[in-house]
Structures are given as C-alpha cells and as structure tokens.
C-alpha atoms as a PDB file:
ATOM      1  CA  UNK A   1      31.277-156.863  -8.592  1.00  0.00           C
ATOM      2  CA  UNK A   2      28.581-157.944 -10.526  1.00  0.00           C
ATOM      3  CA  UNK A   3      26.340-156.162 -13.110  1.00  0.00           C
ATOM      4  CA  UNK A   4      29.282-153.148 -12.491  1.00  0.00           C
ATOM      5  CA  UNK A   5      31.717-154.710 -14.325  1.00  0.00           C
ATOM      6  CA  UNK A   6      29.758-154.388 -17.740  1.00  0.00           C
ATOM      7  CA  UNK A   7      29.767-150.333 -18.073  1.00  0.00           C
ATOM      8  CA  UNK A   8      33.040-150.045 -16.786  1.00  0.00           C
ATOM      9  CA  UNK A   9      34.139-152.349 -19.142  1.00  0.00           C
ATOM     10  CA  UNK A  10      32.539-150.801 -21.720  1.00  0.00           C
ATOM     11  CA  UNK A  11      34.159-147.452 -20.613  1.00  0.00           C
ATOM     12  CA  UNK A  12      37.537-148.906 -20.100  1.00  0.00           C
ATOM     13  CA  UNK A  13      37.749-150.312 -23.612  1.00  0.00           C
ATOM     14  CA  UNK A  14      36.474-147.246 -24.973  1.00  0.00           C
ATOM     15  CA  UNK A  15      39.024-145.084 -23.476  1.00  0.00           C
ATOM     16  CA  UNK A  16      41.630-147.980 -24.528  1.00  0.00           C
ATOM     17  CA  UNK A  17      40.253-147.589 -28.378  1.00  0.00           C
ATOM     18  CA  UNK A  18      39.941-144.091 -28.217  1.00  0.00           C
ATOM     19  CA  UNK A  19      43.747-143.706 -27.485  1.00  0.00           C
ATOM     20  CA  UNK A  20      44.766-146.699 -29.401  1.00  0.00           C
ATOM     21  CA  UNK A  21      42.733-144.976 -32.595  1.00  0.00           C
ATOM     22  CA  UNK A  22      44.279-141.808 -32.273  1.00  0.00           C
ATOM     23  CA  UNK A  23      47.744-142.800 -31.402  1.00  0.00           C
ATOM     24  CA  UNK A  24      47.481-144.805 -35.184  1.00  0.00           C
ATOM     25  CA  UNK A  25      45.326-142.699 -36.820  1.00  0.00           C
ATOM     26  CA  UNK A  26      48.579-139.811 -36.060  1.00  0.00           C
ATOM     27  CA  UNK A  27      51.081-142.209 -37.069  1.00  0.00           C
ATOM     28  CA  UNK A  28      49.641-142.231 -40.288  1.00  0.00           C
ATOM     29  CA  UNK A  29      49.560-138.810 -41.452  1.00  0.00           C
ATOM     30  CA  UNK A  30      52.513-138.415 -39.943  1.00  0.00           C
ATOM     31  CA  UNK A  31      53.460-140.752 -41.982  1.00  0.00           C
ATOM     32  CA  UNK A  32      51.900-139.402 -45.188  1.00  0.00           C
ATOM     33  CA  UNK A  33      53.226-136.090 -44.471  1.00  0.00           C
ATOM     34  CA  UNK A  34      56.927-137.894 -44.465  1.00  0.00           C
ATOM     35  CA  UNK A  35      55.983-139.169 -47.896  1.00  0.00           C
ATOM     36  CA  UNK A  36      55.744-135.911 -49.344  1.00  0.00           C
ATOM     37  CA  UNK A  37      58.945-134.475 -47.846  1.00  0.00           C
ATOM     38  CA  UNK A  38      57.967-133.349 -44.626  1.00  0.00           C
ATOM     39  CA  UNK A  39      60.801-133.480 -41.911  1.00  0.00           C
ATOM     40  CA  UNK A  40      59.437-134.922 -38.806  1.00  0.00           C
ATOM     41  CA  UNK A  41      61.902-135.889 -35.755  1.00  0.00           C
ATOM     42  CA  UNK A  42      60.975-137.797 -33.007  1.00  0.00           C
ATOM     43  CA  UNK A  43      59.783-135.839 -31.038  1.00  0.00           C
ATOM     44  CA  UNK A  44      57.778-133.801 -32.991  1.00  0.00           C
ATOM     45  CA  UNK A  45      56.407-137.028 -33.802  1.00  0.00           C
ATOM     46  CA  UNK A  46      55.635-137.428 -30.037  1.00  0.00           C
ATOM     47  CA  UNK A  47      54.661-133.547 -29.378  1.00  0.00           C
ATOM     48  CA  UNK A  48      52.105-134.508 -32.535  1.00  0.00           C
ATOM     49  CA  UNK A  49      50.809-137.320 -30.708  1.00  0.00           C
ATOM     50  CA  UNK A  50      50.271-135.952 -27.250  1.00  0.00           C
ATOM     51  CA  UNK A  51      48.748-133.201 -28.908  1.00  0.00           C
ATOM     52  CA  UNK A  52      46.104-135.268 -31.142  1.00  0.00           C
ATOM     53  CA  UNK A  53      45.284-137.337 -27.822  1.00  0.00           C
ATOM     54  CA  UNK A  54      44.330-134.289 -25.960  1.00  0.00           C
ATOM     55  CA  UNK A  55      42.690-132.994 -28.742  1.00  0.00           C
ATOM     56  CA  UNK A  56      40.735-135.493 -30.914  1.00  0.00           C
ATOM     57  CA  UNK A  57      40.647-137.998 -28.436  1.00  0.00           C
ATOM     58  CA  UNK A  58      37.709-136.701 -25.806  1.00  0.00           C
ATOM     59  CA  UNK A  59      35.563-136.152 -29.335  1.00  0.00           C
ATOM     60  CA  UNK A  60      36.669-139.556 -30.349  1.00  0.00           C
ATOM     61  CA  UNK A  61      35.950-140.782 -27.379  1.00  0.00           C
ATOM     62  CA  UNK A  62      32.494-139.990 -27.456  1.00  0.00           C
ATOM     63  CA  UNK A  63      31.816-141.600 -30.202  1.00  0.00           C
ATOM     64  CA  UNK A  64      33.201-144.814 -29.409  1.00  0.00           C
ATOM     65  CA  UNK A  65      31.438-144.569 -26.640  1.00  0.00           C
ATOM     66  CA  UNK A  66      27.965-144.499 -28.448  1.00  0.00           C
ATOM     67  CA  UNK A  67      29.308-147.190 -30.959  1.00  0.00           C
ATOM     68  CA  UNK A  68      30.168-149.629 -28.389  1.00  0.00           C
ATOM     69  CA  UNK A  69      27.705-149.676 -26.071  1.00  0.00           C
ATOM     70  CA  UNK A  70      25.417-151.081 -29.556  1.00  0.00           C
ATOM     71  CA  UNK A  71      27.793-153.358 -30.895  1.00  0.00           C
ATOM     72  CA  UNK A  72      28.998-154.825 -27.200  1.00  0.00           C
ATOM     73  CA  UNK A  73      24.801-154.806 -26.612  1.00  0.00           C
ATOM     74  CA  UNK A  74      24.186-156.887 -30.101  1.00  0.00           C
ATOM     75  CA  UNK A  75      27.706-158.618 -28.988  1.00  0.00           C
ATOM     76  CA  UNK A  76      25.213-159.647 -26.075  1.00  0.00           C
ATOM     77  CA  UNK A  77      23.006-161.055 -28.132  1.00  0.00           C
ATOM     78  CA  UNK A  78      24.702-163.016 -29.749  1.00  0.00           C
ATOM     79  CA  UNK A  79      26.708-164.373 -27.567  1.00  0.00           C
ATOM     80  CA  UNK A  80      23.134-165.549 -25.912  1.00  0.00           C
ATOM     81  CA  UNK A  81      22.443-167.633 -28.710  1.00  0.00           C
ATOM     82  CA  UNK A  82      25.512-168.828 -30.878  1.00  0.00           C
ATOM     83  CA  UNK A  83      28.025-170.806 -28.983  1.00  0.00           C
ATOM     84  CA  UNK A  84      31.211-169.053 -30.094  1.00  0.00           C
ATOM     85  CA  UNK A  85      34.076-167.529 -27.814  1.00  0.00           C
ATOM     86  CA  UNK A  86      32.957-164.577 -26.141  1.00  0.00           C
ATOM     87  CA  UNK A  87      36.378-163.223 -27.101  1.00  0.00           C
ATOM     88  CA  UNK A  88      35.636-163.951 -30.882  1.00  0.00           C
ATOM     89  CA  UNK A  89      32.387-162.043 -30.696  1.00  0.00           C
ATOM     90  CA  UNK A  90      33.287-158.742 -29.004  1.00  0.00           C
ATOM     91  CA  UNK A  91      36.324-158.650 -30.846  1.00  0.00           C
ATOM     92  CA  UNK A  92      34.599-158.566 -34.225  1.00  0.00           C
ATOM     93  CA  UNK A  93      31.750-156.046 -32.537  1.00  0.00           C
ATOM     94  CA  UNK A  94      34.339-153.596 -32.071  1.00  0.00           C
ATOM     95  CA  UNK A  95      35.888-154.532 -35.701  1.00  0.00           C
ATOM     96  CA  UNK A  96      32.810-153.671 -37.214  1.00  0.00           C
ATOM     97  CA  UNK A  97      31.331-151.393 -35.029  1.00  0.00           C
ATOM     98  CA  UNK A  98      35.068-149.015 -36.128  1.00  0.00           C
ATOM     99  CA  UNK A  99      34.433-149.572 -39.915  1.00  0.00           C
ATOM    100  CA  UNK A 100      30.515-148.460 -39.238  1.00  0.00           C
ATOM    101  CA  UNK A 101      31.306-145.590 -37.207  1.00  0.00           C
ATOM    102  CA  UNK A 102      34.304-144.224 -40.161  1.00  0.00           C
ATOM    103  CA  UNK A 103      31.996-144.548 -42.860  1.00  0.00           C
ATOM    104  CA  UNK A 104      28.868-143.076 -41.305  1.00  0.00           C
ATOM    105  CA  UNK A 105      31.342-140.526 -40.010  1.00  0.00           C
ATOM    106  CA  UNK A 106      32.399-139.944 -43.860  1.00  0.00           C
ATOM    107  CA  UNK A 107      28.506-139.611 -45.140  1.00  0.00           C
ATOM    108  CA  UNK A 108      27.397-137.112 -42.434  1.00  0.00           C
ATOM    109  CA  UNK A 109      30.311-134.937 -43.438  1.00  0.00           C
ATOM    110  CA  UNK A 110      29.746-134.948 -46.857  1.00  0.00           C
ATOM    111  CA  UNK A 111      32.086-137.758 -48.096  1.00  0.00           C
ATOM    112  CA  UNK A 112      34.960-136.289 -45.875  1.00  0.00           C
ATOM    113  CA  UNK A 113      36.715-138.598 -43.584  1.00  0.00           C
ATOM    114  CA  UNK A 114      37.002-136.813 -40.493  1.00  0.00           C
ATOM    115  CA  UNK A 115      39.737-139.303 -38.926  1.00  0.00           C
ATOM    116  CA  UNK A 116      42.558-138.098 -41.307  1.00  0.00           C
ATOM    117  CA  UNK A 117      44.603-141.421 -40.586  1.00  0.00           C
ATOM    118  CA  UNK A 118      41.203-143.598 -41.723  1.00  0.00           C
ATOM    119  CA  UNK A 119      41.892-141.957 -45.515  1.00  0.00           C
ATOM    120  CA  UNK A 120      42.976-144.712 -46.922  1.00  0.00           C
ATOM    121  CA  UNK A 121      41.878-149.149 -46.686  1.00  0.00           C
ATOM    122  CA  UNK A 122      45.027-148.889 -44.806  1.00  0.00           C
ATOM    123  CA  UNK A 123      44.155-146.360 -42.181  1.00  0.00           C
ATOM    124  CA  UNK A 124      40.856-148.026 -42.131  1.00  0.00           C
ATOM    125  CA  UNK A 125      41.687-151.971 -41.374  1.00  0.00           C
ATOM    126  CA  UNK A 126      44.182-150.498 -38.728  1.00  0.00           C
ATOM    127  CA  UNK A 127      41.546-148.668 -36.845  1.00  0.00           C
ATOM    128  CA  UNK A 128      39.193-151.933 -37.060  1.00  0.00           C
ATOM    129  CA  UNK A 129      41.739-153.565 -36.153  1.00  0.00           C
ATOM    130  CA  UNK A 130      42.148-151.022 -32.491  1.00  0.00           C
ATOM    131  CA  UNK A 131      38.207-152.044 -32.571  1.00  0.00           C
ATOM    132  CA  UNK A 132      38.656-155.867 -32.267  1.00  0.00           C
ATOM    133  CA  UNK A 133      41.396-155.238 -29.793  1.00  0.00           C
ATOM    134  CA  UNK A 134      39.194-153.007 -27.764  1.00  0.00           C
ATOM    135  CA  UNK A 135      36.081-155.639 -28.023  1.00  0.00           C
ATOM    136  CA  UNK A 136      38.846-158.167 -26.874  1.00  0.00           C
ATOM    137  CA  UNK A 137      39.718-156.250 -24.249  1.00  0.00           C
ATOM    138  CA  UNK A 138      35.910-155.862 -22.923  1.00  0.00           C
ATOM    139  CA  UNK A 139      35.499-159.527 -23.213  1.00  0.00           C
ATOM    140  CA  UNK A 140      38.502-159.952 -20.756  1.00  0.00           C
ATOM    141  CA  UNK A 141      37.521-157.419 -18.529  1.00  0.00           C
ATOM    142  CA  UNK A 142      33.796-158.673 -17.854  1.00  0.00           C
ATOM    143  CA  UNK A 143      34.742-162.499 -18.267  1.00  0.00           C
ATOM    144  CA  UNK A 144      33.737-164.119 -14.529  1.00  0.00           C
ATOM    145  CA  UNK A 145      37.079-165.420 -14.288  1.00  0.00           C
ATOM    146  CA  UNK A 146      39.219-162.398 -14.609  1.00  0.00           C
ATOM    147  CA  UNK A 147      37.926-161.074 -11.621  1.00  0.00           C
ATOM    148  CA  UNK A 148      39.950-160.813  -8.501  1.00  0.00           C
END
C-alpha cells in the first residue's frame, strides 16, 4: 500500500473526528438546553444528532481536514527526530491541533464560538479529547504493522 496509506489515513481520521466532534459537541447543548428546562426525549435527542451530522459535519469536516493534515505533517516531524511512540505524538497533534482550530475559530468570528458544544473548558477538553483519539487513530491506521 505504501505512501497511500498516509492521506487516507489522514481522511479516515478526519471523517472519524468530524463525527466524533459533532456527535459530543450535540450532546452538550443538548445537554445545556436540559439544564434550563428543556424537555428532550430520546429520540429527539437522536433526530438532533442525525440532523447536526448532516448538517455541521461536512463544514466541520473541512476544517479538520485542513487542521490535520498540519498537525499529522509537524506530527511527522517530530516523530523523525524524538524517539517517542508514534501513538503518543499523533494523539497529542490532534489534541492540540482541536484546541487551535476552536480558538482561532472563536477570533475570526469575533469572539463567538461557532461549535456551540466547545462553549465551555468542558465542551472544549472533550473535543481535544475526539482530537487525540482521531490522531490515535491515524497512527494505527498508517503504522506498518496494521496492514493486512
């Protein structure tokens, strides 16, 4: 497979952060809209979250995209120099390449957070947290080994 399996694993852990951040980023003004009295069943829960993945999630998508590809690339580089797990590294590229993207997101639009569920530290950590398990995710999936 070769050189291949880098840009499609930096697509397939895109799309897998992309989904992962939106499915969360939901969850958590769903869950904010609970806190002020809202009603929400579960399946207007789900119906929200289809409908956020269809909607924000090509945009998102994009992005991550973008953000990735420089943080897996400067991943790269330092993988070439520092001997530390390959897994370790990408995970924290896509950790920090999540809380980059959020707050250069929030000073382009004029101090507005324009993932709703990335409001709050909370909402923040937990899409960092999608990031590392995205960047984990692209170590796995162009590691040698895990090759078939």
């Amino acid at each position: 497979m070769g050189w291949f399996r880098y840009p499609l694993g930096l697509v397939l852990a895109s799309i897998f952060m992309a989904l992962a951040g939106v499915i969360v980023q939901t969850q958590y003004v769903l869950a904010a809209l609970s806190a002020a009295g809202a009603n929400i069943s579960a399946g207007d829960r789900l119906s929200m979250t289809v409908s956020d993945v269809a909607g924000l999630g090509p945009l998102y998508l994009v992005f991550i995209l973008i953000g990735f590809a420089i943080a897996f690339g400067a991943g790269a580089l330092v993988l070439r120099f520092a001997p530390l797990p390959r897994t370790l590294i990408y995970a924290v590229a896509g950790a920090v390449c999540m809380f980059v993207m959020l707050m250069l997101m929030r000073e382009v639009f004029f101090g507005v957070p324009v993932i709703a569920g990335a409001r709050s530290l909370a909402g923040e950590i937990s899409q960092a947290v999608c990031g590392a398990a995205a960047g984990a995710f692209f170590a796995w999936t162009t590691s040698r080994k895990s090759q078939v």
